[in-house]
Each structure stands twice: as C-alpha cells, then as structure tokens.
C-alpha atoms as a PDB file:
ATOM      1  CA  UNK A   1      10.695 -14.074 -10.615  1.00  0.00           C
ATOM      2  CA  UNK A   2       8.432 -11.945 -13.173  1.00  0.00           C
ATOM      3  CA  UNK A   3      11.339 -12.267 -15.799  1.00  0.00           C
ATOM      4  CA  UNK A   4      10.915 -16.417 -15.380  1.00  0.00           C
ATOM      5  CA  UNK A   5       7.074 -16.176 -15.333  1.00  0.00           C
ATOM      6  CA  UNK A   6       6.828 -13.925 -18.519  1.00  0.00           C
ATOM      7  CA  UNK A   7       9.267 -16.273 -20.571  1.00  0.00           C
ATOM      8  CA  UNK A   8       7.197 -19.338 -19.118  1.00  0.00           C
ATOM      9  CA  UNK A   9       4.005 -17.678 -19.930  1.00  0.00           C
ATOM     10  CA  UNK A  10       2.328 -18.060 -23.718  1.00  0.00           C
ATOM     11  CA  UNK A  11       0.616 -15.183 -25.803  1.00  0.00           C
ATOM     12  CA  UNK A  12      -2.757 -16.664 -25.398  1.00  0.00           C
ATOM     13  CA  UNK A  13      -5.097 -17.228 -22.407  1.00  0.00           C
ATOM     14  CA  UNK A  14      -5.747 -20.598 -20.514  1.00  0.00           C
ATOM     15  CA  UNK A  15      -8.295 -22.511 -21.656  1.00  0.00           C
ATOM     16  CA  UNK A  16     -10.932 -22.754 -18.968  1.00  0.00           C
ATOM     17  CA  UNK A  17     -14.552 -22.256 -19.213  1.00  0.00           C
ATOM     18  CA  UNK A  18     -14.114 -18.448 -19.166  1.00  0.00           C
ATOM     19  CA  UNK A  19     -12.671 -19.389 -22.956  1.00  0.00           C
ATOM     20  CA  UNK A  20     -15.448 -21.313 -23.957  1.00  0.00           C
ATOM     21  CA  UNK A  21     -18.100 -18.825 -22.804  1.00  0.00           C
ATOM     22  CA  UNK A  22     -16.203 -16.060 -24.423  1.00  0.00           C
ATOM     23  CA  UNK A  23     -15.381 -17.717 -27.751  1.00  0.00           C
ATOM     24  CA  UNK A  24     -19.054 -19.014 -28.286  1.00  0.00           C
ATOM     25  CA  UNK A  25     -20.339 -15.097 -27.697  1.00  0.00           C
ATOM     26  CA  UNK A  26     -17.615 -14.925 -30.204  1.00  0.00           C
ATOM     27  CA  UNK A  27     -18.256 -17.013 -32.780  1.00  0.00           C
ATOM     28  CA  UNK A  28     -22.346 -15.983 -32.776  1.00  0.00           C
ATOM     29  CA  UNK A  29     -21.048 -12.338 -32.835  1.00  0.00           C
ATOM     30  CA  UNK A  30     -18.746 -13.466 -36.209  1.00  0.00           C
ATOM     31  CA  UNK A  31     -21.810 -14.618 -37.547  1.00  0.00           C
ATOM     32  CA  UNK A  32     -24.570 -11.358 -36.969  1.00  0.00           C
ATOM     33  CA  UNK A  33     -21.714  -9.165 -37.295  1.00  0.00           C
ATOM     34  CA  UNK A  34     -20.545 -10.478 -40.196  1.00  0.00           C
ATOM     35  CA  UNK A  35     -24.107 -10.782 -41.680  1.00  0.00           C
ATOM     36  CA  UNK A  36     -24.698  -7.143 -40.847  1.00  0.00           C
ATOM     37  CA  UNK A  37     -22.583  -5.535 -43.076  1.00  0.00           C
ATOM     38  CA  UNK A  38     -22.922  -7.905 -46.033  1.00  0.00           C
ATOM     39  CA  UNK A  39     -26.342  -8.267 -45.717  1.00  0.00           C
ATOM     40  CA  UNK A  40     -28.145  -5.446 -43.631  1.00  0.00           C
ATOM     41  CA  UNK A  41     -25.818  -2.600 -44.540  1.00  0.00           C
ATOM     42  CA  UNK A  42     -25.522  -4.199 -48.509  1.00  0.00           C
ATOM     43  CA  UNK A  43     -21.484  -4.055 -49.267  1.00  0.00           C
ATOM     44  CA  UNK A  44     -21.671  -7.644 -50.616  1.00  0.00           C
ATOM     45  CA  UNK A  45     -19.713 -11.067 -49.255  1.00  0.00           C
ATOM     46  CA  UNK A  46     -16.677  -9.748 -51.217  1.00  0.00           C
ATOM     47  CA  UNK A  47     -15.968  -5.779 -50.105  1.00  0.00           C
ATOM     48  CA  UNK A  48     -17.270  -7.191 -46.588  1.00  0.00           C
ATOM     49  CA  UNK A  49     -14.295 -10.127 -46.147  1.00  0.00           C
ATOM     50  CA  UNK A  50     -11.790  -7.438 -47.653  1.00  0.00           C
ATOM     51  CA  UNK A  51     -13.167  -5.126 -44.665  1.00  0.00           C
ATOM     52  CA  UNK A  52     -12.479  -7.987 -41.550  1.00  0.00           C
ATOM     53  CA  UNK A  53      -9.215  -9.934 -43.807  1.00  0.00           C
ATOM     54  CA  UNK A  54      -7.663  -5.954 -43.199  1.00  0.00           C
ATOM     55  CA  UNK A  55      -8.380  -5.704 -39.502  1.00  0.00           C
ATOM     56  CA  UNK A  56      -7.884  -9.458 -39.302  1.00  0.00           C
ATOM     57  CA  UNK A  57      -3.996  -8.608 -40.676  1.00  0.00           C
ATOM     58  CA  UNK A  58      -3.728  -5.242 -38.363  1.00  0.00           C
ATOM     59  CA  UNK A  59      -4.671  -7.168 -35.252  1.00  0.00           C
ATOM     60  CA  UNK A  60      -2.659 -10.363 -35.715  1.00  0.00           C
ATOM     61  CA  UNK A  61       0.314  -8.215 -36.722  1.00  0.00           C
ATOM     62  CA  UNK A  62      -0.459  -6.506 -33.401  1.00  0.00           C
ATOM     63  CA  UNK A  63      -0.668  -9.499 -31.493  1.00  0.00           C
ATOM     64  CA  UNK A  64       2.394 -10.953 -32.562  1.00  0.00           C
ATOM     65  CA  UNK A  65       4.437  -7.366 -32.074  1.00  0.00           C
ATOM     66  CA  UNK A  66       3.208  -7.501 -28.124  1.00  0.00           C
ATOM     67  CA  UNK A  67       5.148  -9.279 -25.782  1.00  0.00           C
ATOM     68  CA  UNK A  68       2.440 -10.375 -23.419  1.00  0.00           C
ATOM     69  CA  UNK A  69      -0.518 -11.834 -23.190  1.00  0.00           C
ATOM     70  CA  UNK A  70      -3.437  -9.419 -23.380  1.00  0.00           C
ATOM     71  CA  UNK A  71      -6.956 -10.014 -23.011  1.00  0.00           C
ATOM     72  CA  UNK A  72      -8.535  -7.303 -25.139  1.00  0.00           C
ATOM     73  CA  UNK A  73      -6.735  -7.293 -28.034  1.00  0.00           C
ATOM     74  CA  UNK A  74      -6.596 -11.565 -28.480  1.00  0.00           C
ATOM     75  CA  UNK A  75     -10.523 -11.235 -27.915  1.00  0.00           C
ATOM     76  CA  UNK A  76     -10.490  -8.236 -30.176  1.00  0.00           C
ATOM     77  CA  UNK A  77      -8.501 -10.573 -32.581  1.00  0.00           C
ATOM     78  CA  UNK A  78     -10.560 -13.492 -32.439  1.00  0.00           C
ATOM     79  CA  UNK A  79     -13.883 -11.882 -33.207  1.00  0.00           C
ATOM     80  CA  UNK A  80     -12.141 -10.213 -36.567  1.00  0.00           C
ATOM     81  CA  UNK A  81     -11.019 -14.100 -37.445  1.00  0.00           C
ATOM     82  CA  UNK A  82     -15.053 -15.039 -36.948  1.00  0.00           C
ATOM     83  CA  UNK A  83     -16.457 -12.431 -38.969  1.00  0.00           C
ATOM     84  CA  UNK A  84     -13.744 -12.479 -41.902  1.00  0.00           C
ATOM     85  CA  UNK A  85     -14.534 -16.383 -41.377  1.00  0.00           C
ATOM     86  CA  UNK A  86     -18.395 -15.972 -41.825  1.00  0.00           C
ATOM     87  CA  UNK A  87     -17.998 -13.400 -45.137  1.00  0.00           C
ATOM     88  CA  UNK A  88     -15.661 -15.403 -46.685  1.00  0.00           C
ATOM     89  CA  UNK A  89     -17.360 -18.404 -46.402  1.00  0.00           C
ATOM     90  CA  UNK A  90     -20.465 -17.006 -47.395  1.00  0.00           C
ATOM     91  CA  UNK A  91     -18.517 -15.147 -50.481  1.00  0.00           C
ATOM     92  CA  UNK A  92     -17.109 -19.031 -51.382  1.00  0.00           C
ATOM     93  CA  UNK A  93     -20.317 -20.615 -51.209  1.00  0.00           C
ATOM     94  CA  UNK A  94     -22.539 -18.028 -52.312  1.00  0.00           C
ATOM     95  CA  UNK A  95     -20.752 -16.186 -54.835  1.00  0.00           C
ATOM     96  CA  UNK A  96     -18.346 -18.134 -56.273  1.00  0.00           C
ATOM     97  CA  UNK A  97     -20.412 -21.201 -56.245  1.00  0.00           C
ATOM     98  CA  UNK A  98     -18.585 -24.185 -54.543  1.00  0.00           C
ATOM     99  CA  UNK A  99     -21.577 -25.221 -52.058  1.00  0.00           C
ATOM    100  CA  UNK A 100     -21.193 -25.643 -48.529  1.00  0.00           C
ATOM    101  CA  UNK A 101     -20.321 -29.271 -49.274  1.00  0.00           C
ATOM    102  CA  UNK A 102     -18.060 -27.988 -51.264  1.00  0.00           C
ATOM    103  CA  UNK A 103     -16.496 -25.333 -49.212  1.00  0.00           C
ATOM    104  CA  UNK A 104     -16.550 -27.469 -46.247  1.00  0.00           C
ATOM    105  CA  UNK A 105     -14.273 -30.082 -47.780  1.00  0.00           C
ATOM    106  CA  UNK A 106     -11.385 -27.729 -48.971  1.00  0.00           C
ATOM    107  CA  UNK A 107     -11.023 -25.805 -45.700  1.00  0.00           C
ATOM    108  CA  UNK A 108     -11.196 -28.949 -44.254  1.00  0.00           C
ATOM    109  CA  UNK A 109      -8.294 -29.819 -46.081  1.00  0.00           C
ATOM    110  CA  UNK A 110      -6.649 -26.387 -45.734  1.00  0.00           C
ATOM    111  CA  UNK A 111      -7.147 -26.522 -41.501  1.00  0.00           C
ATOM    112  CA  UNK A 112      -5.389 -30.294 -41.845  1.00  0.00           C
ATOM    113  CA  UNK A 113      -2.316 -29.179 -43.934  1.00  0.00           C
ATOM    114  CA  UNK A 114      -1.627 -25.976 -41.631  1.00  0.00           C
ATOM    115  CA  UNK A 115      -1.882 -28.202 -38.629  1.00  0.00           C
ATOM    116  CA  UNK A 116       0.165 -30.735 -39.872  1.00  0.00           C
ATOM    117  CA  UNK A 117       2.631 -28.329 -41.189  1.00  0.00           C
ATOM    118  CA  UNK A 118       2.681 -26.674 -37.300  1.00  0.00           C
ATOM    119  CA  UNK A 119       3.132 -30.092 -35.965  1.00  0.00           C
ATOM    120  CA  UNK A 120       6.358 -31.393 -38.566  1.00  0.00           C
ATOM    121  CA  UNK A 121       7.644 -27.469 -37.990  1.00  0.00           C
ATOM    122  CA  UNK A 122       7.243 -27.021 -34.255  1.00  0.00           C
ATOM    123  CA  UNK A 123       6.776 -30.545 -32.734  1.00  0.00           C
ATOM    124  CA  UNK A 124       4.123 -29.624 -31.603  1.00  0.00           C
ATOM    125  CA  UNK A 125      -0.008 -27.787 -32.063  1.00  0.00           C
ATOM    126  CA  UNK A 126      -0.174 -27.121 -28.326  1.00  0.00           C
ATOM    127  CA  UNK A 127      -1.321 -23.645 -27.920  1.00  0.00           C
ATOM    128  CA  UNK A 128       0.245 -23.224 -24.468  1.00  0.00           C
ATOM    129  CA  UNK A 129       3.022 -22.934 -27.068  1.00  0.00           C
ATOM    130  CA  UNK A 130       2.186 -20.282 -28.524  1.00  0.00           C
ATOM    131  CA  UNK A 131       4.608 -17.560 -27.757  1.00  0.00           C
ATOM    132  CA  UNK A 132       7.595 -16.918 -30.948  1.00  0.00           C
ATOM    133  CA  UNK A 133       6.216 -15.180 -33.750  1.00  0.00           C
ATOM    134  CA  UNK A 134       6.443 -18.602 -36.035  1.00  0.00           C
ATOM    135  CA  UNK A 135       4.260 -20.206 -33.715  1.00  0.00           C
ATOM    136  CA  UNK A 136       1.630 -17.552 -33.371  1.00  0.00           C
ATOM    137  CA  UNK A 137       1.253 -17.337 -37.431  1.00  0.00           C
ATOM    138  CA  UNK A 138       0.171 -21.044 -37.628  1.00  0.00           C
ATOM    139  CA  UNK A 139      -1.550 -20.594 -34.585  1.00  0.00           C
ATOM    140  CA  UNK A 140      -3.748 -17.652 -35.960  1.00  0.00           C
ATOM    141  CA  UNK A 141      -4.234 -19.579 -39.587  1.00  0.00           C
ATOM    142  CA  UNK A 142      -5.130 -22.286 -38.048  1.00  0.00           C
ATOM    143  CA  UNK A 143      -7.762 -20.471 -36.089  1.00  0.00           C
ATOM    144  CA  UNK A 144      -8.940 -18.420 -38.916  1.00  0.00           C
ATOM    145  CA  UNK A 145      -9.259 -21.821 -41.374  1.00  0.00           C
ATOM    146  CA  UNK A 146     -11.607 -23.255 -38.216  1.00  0.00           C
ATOM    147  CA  UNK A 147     -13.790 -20.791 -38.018  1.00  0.00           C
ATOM    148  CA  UNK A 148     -13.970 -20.106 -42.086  1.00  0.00           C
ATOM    149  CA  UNK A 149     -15.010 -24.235 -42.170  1.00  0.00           C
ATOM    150  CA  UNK A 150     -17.271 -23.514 -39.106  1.00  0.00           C
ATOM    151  CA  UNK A 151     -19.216 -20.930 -41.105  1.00  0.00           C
ATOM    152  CA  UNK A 152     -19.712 -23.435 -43.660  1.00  0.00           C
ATOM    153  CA  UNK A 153     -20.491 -26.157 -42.064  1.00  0.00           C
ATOM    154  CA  UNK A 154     -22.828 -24.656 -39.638  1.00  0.00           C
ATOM    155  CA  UNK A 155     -24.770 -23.073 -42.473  1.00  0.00           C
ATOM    156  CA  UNK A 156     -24.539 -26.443 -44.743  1.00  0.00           C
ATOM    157  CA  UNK A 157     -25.865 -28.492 -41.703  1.00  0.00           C
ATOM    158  CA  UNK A 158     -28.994 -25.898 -41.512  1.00  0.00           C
ATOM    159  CA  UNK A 159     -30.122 -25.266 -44.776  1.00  0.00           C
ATOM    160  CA  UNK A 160     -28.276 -28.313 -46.980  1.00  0.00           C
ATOM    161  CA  UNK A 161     -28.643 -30.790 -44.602  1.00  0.00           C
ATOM    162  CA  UNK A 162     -32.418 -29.809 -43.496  1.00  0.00           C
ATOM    163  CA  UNK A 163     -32.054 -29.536 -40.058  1.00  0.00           C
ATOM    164  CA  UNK A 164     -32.876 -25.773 -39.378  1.00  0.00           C
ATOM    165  CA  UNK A 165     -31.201 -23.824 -37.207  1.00  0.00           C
ATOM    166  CA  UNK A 166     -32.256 -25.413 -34.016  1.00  0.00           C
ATOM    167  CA  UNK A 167     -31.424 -28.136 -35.595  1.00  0.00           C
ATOM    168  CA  UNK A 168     -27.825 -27.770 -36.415  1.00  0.00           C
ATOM    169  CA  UNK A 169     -27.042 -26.188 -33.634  1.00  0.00           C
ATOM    170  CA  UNK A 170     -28.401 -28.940 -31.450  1.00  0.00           C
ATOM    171  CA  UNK A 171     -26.183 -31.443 -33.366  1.00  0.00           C
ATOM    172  CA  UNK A 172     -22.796 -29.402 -33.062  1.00  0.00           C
ATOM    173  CA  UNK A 173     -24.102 -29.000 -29.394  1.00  0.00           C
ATOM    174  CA  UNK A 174     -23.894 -32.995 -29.260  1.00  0.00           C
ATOM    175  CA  UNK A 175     -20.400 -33.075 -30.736  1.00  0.00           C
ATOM    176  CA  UNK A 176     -19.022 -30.929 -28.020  1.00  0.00           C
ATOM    177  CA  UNK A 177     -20.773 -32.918 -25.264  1.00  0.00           C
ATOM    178  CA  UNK A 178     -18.769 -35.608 -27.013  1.00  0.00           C
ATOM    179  CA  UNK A 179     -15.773 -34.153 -26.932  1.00  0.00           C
ATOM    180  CA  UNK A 180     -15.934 -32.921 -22.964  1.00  0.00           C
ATOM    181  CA  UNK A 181     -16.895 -36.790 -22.065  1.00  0.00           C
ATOM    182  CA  UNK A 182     -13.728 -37.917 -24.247  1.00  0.00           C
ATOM    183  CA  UNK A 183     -12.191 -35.041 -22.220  1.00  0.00           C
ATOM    184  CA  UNK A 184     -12.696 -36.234 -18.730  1.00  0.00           C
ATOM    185  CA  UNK A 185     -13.165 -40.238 -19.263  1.00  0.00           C
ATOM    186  CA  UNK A 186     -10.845 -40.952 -21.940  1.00  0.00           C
ATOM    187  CA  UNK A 187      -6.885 -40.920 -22.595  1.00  0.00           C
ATOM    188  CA  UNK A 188      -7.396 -39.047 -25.649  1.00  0.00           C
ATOM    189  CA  UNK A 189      -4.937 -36.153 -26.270  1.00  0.00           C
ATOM    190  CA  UNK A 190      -6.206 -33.149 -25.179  1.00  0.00           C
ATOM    191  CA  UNK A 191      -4.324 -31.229 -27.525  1.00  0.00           C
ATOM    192  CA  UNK A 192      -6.240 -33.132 -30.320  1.00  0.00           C
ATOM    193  CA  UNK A 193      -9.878 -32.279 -28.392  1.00  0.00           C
ATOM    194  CA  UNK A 194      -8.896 -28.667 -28.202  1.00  0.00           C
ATOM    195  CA  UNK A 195      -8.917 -28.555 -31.662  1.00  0.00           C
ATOM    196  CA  UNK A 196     -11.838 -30.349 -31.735  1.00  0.00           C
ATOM    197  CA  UNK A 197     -13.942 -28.610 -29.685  1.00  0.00           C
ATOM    198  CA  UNK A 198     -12.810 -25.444 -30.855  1.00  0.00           C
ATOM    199  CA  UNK A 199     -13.901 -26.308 -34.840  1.00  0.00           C
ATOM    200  CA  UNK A 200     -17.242 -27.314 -33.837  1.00  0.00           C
ATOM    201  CA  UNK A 201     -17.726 -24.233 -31.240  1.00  0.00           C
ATOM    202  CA  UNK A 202     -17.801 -21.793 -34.409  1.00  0.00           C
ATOM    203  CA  UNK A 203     -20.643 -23.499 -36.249  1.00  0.00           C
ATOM    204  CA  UNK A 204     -22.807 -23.730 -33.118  1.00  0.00           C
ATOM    205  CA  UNK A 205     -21.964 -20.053 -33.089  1.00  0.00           C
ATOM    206  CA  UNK A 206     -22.838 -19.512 -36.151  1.00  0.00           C
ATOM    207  CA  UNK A 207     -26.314 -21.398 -36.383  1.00  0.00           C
ATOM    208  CA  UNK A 208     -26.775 -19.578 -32.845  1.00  0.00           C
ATOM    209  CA  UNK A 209     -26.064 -16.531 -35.439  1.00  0.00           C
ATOM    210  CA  UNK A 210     -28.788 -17.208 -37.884  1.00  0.00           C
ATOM    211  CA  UNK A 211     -31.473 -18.088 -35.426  1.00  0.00           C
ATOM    212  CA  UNK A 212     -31.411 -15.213 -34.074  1.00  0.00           C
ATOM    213  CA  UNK A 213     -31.322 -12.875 -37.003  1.00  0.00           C
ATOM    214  CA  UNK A 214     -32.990 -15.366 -39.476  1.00  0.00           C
ATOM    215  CA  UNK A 215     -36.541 -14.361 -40.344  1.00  0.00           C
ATOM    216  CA  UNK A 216     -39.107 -16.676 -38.873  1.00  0.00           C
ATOM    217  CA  UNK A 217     -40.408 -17.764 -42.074  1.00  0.00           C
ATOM    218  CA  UNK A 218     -37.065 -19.766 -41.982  1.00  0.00           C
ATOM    219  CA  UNK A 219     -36.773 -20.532 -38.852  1.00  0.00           C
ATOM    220  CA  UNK A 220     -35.010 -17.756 -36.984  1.00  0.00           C
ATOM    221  CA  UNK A 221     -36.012 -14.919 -34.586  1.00  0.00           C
ATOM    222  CA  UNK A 222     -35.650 -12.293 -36.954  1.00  0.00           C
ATOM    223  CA  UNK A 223     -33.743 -10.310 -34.441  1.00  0.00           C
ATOM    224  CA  UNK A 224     -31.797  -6.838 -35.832  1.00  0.00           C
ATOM    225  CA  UNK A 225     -28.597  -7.876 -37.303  1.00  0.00           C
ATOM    226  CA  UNK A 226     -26.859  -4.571 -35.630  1.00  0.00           C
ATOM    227  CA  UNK A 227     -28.836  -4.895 -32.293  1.00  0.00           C
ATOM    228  CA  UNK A 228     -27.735  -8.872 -31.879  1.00  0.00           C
ATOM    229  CA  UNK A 229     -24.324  -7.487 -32.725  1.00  0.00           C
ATOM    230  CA  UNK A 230     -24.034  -4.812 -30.614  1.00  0.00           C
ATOM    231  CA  UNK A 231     -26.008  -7.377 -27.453  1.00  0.00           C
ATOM    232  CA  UNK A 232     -22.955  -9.874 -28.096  1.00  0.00           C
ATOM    233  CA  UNK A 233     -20.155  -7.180 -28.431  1.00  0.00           C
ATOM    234  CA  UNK A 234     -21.335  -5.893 -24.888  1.00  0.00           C
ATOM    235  CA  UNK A 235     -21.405  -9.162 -23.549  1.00  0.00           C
ATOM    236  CA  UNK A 236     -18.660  -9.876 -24.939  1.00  0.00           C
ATOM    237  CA  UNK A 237     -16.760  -7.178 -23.080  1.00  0.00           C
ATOM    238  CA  UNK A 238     -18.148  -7.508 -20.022  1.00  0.00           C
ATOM    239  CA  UNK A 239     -16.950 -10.732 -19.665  1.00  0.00           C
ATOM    240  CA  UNK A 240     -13.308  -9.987 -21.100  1.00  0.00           C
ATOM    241  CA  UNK A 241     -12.705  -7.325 -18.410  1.00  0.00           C
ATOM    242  CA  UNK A 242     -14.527  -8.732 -15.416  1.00  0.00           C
ATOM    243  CA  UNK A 243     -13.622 -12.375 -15.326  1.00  0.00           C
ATOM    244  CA  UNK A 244     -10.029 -13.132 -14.664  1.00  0.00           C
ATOM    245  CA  UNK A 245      -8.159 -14.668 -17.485  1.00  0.00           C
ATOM    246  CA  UNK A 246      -4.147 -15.362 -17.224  1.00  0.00           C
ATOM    247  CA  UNK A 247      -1.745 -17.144 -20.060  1.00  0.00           C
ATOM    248  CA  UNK A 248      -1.567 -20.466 -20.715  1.00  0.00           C
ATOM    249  CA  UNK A 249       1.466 -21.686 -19.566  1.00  0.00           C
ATOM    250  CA  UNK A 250       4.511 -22.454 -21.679  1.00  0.00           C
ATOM    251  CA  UNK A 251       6.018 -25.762 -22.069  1.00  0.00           C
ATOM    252  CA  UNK A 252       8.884 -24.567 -23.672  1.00  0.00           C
ATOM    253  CA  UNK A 253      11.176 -24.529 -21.018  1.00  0.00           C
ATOM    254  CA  UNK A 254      10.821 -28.404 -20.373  1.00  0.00           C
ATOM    255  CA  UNK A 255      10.630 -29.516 -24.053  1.00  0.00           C
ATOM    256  CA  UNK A 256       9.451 -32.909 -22.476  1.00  0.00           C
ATOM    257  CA  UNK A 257       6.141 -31.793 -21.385  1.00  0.00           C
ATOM    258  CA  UNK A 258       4.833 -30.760 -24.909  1.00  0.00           C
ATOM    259  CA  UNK A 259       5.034 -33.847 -26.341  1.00  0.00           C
ATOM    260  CA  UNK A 260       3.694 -35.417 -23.091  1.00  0.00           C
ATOM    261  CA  UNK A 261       0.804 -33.330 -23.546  1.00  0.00           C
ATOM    262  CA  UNK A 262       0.161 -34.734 -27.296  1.00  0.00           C
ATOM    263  CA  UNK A 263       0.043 -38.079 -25.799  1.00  0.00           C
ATOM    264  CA  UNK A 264      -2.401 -37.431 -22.577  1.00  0.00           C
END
C-alpha cells in the first residue's frame, strides 16, 4: 500500500494555506535576505546572484536526486529561488540598465515560453505532477522566472509606479483577493490561478521586503536587513516542522484527471 501511495504521491507539497503562509514568509525572506548581502554586507547584485544561482543549482539538483517529498529541503529550495530571484533582478535592473519596465516584460516573456514549453512537453503545468526529473526542471524554472519577475515588478510598482511600499503591496494584495474569489466562485482552471497567485505572492513579498528594511525617509521601517532575515528564517522553520504538510497527489496514474484539472 506504501509502494502505491509513494508512486501516486508528487515531489512537492499540497497546496493549502500552510503553502501560502509559508511561501509569503518566503518570498519577504528572498527579498531582506537577498538585500542583505548585496546591500548590507556590500558584495554587489552580481557576486551576490552568483552566491544563491550556486545553492539554487545544489538544492534543485538535490531535490530532483530524492525520491520523496520532503519538507525541509523544497522550503530550503524555494527560499534560494527568492533570493537568487531578488539579486538578479536587482543586478538586471540596476546594473545592467533595462528598468523594471523593462525587466518585467522579458521575464514575463521568459515565465510564458517555459510554461508553454511544460504544457506542449508534458500535457500538462499541474504541479501535483511534478514527480520525473523532466517535470521537476520546468517546474523549478518556472518557479525561479516567477519570483525573478516578482522582484521586479514588486519593486517597479513601488518606486516606478509611485505607489510606495504600502502601496504596492496593497495592490498585489488586491490581485490575490482576486484570484481566491475566481478560485471559489468561478470555473476558472485552477491550475491557471495557481500560477497566478503564486507570481503575484513574490512581489507582495518582496514590497513586504522593502518596507521593512527600507529607511523611513522612503517609506520603510528601516528594520536590520540581517535581523528581518534571521525573524523570517525562524519563522519560517517553525512553521515547516510544526504544521503538517503531505504531497500533492499525482495524477499520473489516471492520465484523465490532469487534463480535467486544466479545465476546472
């Protein structure tokens, strides 16, 4: 009976609200943790993405060599996808020059193609699908390209568009509650929301980020980078090992109820 669960079972967790909690603290953490060392400890937007793009590899590679679903190291995986996500968007916009506009619109377009490359390859961008190692490298693109555009879009929604942190954060806060009512009152495919919901999660993250580490002059708290980060990381774990979190579960074995699941 364990053999049948495990092969039914995918290599991620269930989405409930535990994920949502979790991913936000994630997402915010992405965003002071990232800031720290670029910023507070000075190695620069470049050296700084190098540093999370290397444990970003080690723990996908990781991830994809386990055979289960566990807890720790996706969460461990997830928060090196947010911080590599906020340093390299910084290092795009900043650095290089493109703008968040910019920015925004070719990892826009980058998120799209992967997606719709996972869909023509697999059938399918259900993550309770999630479980051959194929699957699991779009999967972990795809998550990294969302919370890159996140960065930017949270930080072009502050500061380019005007609104402040507060602000944008109230605004991406709106889009989710938009989302959750297509959710529950609409036949919308809930694959399609996931998505959704879990693009605009990172930059509410991230202008939760700024506002807390932000000086006031501009509108933050001007919280420590490295105490906000090390606040969130605790948090972070606390919730990973005391709320119960299982795989999602596997469609595989009734290839019928993926592409049900596009359509619902």
């Amino acid at each position: 009976m364990k053999q049948a669960e495990d092969e039914t079972s995918s290599k991620v967790p269930e989405v409930t609200l535990i994920f949502w909690i979790i991913k936000i603290a994630a997402t915010t953490l992405g965003e002071t943790g990232g800031d720290t060392v670029t910023m507070t400890l000075d190695w620069g937007y470049l050296a700084g993405s190098l540093l999370f793009l290397l444990a970003l590899i080690a723990l996908v590679a990781a991830q994809i060599a386990s055979k289960k679903f566990h807890p720790i190291l996706y969460w461990a995986t997830i928060v090196a996808s947010t911080t590599f996500g906020t340093t390299m968007a910084d290092f795009a916009d900043r650095s290089l020059g493109i703008g968040y506009t910019g920015g925004s619109t070719v990892l826009a377009l980058c998120l799209a193609a992967t997606l719709w490359l996972w869909r023509w390859s697999q059938g399918s961008i259900d993550v309770n699908t999630v479980q051959s190692p194929k699957v699991e490298m779009f999967y972990w693109a795809a998550i990294t390209l969302s919370q890159t555009l996140g960065t930017a879009l949270g930080d072009g929604i502050a500061d380019t568009g005007g609104l402040g942190y507060e602000g944008g954060a109230l605004v991406f806060a709106a889009g989710l509650a938009a989302v959750i009512a297509l959710y529950y009152f609409t036949r919308a495919s809930h694959v399609l929301l996931f998505w959704a919901a879990f693009i605009l999660s990172r930059p509410l993250g991230a202008t939760v980020g700024d506002f807390l580490d932000k000086p006031v002059a501009d509108g933050g708290l001007a919280l420590s980078r490295p105490l906000a980060s090390a606040i969130l990381a605790c948090f972070i774990i606390a919730c990973v090992l005391g709320l119960p979190q299982r795989a999602g579960r596997h469609p595989g074995s009734r290839p019928s109820e993926a592409t049900a699941t596009e359509g619902s």
